[in-house]
PDB file of N, CA and C in Angstrom:
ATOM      1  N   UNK A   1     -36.501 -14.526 -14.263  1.00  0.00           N
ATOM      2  CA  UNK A   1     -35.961 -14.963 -12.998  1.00  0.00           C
ATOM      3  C   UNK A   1     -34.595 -15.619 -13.197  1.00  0.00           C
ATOM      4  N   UNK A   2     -34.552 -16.544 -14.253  1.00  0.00           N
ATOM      5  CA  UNK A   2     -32.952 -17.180 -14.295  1.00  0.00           C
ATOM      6  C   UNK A   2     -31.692 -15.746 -14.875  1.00  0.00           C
ATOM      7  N   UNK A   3     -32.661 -14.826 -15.751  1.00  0.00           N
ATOM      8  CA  UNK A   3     -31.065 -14.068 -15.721  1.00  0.00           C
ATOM      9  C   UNK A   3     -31.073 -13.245 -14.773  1.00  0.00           C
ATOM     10  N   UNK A   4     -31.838 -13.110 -13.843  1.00  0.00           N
ATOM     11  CA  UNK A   4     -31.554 -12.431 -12.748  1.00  0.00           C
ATOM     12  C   UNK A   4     -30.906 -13.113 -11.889  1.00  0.00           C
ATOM     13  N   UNK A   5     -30.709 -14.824 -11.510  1.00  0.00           N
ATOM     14  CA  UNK A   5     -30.234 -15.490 -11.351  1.00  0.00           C
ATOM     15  C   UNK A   5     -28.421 -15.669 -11.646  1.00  0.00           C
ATOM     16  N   UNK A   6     -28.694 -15.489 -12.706  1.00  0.00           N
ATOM     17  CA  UNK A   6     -27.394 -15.668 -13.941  1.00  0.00           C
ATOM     18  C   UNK A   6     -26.457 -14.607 -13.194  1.00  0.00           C
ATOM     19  N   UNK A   7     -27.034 -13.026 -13.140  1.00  0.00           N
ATOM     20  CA  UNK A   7     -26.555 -12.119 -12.868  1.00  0.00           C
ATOM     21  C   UNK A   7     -25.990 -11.967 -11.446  1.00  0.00           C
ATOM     22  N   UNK A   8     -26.489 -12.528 -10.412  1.00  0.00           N
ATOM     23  CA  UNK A   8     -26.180 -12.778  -8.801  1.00  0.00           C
ATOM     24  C   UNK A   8     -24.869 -13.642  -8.948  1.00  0.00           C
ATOM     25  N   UNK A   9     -25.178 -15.040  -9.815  1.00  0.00           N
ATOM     26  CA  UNK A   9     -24.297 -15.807  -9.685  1.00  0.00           C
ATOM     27  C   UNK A   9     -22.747 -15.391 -10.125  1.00  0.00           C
ATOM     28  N   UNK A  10     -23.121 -14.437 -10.946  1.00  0.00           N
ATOM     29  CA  UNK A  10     -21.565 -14.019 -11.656  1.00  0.00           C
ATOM     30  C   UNK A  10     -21.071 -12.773 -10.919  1.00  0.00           C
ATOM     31  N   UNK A  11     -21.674 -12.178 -10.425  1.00  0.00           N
ATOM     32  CA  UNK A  11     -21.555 -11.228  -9.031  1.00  0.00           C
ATOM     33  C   UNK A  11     -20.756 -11.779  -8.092  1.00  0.00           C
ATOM     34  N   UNK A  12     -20.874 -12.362  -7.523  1.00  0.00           N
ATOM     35  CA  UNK A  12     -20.839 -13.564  -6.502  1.00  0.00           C
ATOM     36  C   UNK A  12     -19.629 -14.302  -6.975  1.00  0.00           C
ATOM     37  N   UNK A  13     -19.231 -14.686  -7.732  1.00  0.00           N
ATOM     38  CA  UNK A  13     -18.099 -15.365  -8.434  1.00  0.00           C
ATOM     39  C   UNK A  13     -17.047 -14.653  -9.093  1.00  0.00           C
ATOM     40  N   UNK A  14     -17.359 -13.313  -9.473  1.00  0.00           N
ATOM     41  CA  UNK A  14     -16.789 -12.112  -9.526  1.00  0.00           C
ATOM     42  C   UNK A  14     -15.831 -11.759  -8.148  1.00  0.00           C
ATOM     43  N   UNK A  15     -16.577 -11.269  -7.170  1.00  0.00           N
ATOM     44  CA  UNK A  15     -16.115 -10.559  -5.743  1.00  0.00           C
ATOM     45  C   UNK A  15     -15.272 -11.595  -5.436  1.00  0.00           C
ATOM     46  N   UNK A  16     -15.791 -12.989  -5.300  1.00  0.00           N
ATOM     47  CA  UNK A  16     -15.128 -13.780  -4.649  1.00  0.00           C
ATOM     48  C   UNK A  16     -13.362 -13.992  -5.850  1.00  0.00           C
ATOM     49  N   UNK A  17     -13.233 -14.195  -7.131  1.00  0.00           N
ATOM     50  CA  UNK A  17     -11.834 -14.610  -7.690  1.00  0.00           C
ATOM     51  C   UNK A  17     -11.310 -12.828  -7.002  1.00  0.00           C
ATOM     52  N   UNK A  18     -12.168 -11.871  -6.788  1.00  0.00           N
ATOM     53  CA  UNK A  18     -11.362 -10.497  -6.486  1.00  0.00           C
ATOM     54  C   UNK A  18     -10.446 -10.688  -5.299  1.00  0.00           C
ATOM     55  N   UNK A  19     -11.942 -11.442  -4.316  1.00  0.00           N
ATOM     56  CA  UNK A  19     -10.642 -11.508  -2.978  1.00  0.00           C
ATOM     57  C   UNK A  19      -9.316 -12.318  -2.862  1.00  0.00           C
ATOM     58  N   UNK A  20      -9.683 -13.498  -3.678  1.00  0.00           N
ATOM     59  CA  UNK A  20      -8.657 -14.506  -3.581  1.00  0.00           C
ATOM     60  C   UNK A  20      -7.264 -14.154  -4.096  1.00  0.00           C
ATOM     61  N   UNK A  21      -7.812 -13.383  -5.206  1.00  0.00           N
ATOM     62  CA  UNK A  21      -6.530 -12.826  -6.074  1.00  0.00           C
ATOM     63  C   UNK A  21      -5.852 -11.531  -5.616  1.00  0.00           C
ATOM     64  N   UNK A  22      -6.716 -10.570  -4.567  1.00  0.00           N
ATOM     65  CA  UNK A  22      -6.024  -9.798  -3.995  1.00  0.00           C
ATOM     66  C   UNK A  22      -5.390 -10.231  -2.665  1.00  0.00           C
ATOM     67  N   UNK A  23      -5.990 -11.389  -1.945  1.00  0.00           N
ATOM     68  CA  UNK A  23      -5.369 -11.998  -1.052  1.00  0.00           C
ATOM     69  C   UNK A  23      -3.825 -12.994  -1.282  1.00  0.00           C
ATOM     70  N   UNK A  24      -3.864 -13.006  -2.755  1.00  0.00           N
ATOM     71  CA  UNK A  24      -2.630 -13.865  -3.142  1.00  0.00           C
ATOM     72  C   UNK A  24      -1.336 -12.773  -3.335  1.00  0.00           C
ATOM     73  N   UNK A  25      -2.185 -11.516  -4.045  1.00  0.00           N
ATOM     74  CA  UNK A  25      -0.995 -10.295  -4.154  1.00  0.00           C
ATOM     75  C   UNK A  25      -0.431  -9.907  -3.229  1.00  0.00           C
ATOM     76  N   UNK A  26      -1.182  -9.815  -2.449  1.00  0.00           N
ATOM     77  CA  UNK A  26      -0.443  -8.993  -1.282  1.00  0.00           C
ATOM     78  C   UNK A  26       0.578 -10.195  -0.221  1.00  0.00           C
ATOM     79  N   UNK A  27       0.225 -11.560  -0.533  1.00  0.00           N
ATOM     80  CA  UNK A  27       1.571 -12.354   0.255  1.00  0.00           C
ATOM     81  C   UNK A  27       2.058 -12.369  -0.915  1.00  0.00           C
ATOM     82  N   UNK A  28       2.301 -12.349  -2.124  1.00  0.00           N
ATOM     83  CA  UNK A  28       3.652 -12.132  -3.153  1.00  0.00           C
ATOM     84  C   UNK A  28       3.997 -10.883  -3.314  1.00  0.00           C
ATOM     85  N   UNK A  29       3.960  -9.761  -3.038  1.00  0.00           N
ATOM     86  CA  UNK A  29       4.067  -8.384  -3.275  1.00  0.00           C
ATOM     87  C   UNK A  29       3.511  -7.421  -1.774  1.00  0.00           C
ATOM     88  N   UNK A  30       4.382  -7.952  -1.177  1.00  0.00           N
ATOM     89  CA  UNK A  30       4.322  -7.129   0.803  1.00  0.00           C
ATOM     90  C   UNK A  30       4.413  -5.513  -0.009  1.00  0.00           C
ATOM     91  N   UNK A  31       3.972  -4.737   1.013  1.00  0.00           N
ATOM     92  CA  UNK A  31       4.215  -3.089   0.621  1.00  0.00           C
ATOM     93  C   UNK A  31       5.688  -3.139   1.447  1.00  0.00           C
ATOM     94  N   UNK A  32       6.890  -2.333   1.237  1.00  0.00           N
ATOM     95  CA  UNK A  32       8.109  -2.177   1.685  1.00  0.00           C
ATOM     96  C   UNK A  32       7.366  -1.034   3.244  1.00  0.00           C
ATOM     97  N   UNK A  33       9.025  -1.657   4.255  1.00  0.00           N
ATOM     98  CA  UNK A  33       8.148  -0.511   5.098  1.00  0.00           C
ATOM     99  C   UNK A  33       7.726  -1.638   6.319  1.00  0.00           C
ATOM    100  N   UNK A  34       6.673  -0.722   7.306  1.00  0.00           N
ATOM    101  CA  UNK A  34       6.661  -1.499   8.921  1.00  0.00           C
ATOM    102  C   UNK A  34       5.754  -0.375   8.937  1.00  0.00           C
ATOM    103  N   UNK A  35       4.253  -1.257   9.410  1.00  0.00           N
ATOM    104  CA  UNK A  35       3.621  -0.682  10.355  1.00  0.00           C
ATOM    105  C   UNK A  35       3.405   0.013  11.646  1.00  0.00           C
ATOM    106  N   UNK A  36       3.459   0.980  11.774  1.00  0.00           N
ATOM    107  CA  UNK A  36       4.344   2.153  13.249  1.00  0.00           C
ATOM    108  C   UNK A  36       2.934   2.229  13.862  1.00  0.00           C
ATOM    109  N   UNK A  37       2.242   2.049  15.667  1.00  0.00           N
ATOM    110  CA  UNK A  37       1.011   2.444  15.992  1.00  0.00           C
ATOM    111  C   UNK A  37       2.042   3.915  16.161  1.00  0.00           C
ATOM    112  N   UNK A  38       0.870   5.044  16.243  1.00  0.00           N
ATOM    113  CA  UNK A  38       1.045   6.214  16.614  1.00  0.00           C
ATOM    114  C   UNK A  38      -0.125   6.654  17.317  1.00  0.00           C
ATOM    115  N   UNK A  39      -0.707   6.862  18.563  1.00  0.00           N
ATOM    116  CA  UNK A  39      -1.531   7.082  18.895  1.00  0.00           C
ATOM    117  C   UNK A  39      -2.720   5.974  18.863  1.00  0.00           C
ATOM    118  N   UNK A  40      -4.001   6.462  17.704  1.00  0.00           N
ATOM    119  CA  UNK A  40      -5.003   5.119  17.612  1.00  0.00           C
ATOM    120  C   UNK A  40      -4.681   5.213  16.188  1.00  0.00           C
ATOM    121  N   UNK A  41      -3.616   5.615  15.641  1.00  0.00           N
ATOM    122  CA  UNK A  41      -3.875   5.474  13.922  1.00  0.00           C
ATOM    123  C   UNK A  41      -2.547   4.528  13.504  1.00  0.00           C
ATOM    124  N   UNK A  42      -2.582   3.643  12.909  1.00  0.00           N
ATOM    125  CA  UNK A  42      -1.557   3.052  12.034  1.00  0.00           C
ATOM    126  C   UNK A  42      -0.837   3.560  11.104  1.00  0.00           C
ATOM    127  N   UNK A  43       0.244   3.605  11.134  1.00  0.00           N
ATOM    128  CA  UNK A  43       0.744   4.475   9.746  1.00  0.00           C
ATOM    129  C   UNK A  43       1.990   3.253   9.932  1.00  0.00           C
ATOM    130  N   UNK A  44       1.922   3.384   8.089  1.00  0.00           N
ATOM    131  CA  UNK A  44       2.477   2.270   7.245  1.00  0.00           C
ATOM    132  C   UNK A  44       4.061   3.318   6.714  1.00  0.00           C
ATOM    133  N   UNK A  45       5.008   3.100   7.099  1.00  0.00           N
ATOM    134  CA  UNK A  45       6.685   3.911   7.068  1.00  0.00           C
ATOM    135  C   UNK A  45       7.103   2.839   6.613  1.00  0.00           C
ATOM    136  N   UNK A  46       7.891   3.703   5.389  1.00  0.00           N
ATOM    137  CA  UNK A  46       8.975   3.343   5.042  1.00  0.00           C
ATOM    138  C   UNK A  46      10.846   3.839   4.957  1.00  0.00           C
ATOM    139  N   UNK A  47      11.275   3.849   6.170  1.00  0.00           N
ATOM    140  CA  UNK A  47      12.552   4.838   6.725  1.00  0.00           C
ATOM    141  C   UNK A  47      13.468   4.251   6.338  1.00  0.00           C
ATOM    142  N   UNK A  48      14.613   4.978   5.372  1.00  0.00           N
ATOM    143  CA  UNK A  48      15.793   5.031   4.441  1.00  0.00           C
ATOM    144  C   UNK A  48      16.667   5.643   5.407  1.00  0.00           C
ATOM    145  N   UNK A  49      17.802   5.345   4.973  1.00  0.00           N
ATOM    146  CA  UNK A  49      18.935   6.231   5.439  1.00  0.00           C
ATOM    147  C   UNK A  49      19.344   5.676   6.568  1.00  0.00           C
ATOM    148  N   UNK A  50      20.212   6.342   7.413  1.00  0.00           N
ATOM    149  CA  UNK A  50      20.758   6.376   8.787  1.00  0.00           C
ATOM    150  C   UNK A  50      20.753   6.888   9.842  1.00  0.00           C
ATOM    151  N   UNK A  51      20.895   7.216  10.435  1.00  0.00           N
ATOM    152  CA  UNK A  51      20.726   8.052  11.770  1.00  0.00           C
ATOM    153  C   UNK A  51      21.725   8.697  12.037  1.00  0.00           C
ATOM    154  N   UNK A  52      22.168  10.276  11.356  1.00  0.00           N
ATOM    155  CA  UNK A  52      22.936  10.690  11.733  1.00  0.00           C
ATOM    156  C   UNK A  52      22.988  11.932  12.309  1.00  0.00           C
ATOM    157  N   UNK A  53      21.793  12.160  12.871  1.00  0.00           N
ATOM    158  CA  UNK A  53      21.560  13.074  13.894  1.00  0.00           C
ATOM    159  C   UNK A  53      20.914  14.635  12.767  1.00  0.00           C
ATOM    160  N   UNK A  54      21.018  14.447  11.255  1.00  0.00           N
ATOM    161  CA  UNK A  54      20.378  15.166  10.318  1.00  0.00           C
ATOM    162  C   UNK A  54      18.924  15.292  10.901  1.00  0.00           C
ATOM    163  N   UNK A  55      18.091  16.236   9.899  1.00  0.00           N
ATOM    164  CA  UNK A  55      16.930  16.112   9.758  1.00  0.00           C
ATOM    165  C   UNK A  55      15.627  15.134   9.607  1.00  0.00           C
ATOM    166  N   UNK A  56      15.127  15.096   9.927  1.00  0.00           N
ATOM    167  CA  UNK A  56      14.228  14.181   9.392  1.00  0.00           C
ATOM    168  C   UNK A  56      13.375  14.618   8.455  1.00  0.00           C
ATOM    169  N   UNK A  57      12.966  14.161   7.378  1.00  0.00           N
ATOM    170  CA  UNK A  57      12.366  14.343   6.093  1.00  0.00           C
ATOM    171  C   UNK A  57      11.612  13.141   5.728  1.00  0.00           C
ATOM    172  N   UNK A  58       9.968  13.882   5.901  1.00  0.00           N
ATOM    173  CA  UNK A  58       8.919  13.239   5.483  1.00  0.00           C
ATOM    174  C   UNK A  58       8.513  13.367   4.358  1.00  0.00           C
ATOM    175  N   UNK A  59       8.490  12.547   3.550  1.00  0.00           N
ATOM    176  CA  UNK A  59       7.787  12.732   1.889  1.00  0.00           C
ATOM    177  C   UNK A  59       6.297  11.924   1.726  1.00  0.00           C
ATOM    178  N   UNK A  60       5.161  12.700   1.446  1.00  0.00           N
ATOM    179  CA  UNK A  60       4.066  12.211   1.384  1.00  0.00           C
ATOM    180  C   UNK A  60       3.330  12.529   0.560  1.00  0.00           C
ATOM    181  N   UNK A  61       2.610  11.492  -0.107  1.00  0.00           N
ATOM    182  CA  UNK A  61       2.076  11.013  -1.146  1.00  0.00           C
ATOM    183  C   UNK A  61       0.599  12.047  -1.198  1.00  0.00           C
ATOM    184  N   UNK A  62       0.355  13.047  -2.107  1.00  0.00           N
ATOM    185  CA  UNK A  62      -0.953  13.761  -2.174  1.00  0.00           C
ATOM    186  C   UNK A  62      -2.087  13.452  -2.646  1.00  0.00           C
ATOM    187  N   UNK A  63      -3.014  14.093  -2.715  1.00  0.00           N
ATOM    188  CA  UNK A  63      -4.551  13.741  -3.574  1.00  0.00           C
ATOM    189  C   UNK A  63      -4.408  12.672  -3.863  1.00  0.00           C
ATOM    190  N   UNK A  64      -3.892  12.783  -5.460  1.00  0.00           N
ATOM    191  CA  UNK A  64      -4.135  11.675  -6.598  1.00  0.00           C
ATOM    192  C   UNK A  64      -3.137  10.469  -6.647  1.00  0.00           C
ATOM    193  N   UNK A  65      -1.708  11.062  -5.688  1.00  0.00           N
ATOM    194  CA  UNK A  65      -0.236  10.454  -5.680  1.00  0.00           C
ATOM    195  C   UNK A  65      -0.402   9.557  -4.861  1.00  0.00           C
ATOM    196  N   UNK A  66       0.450   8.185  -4.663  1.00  0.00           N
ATOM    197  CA  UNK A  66       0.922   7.447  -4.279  1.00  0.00           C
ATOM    198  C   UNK A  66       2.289   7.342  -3.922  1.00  0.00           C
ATOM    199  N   UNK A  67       2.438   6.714  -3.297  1.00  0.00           N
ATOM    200  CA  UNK A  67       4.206   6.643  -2.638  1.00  0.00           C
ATOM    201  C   UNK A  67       5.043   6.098  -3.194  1.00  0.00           C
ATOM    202  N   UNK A  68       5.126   4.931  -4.305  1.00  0.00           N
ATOM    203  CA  UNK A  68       5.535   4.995  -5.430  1.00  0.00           C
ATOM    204  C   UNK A  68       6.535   5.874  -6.027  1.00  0.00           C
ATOM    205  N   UNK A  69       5.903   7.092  -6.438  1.00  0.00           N
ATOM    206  CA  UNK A  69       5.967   7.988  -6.717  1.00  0.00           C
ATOM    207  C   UNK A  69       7.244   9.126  -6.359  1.00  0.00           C
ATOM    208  N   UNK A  70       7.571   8.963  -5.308  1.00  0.00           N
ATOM    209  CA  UNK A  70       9.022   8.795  -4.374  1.00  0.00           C
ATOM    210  C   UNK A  70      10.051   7.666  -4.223  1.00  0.00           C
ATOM    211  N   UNK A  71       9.893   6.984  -5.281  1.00  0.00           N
ATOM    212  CA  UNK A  71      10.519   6.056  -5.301  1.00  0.00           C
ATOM    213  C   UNK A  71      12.647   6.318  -5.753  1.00  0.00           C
ATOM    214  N   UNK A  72      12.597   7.575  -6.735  1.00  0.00           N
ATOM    215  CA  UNK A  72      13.691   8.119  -7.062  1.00  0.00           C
ATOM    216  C   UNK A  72      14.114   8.770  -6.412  1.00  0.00           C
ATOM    217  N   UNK A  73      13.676   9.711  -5.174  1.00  0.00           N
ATOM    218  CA  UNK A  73      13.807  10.787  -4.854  1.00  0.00           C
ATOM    219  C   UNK A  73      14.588   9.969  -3.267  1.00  0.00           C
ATOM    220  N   UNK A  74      13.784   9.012  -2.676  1.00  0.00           N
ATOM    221  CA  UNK A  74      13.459   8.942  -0.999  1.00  0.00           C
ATOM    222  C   UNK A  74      15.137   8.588  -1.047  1.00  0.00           C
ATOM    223  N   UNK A  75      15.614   7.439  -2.050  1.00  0.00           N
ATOM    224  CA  UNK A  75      16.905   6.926  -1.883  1.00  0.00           C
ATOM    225  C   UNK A  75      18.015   8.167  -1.441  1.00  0.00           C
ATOM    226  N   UNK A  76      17.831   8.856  -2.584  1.00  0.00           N
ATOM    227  CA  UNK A  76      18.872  10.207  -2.336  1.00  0.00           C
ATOM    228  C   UNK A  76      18.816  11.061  -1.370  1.00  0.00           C
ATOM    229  N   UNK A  77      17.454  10.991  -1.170  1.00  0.00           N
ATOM    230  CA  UNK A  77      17.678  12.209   0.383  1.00  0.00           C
ATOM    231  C   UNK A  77      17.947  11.474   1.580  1.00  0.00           C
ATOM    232  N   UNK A  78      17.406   9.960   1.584  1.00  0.00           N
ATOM    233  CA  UNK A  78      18.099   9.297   2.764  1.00  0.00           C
ATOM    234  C   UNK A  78      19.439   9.635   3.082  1.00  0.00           C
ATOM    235  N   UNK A  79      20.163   9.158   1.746  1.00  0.00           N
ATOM    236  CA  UNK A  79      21.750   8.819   1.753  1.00  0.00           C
ATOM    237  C   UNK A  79      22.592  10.492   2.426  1.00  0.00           C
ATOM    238  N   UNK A  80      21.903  11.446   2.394  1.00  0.00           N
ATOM    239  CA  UNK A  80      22.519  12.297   2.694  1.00  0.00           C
ATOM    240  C   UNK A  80      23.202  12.490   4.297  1.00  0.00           C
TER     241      UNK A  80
END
């Protein structure tokens, strides 16, 4: 009964330093970018460049990818 005990308690003390410490990351480390409603879905944009009546060019992150990942690329095609 106590290491089953043992085992709850460190569970439990586990989840909880998870939230605190992911609740601390994310006010020191914001994602770049503005939350846009579109309909009923949120989408999280991050828009480079200017408005010069060009194209618009969406780059999005696949399967396994993250947005990150566009991190070299988004600058240069903005600037165009």
């Amino acid at each position: 009964m106590g290491v089953l005990a043992l085992i709850l308690i460190l569970a439990v003390a586990g989840a909880l330093y998870q939230a605190i410490a992911a609740e601390i990351a994310e006010r020191r480390y914001p994602p770049p970018g503005e939350l846009v409603e579109a309909g009923k879905h949120r989408l999280h944009l991050n828009v480079m460049g200017e408005d010069k009546g060009g194209p618009t060019v969406v780059l999005e992150a696949g399967a396994t990818g993250f947005s990150p990942q566009w991190a070299w690329i988004q600058p240069e095609v903005g600037g165009l």
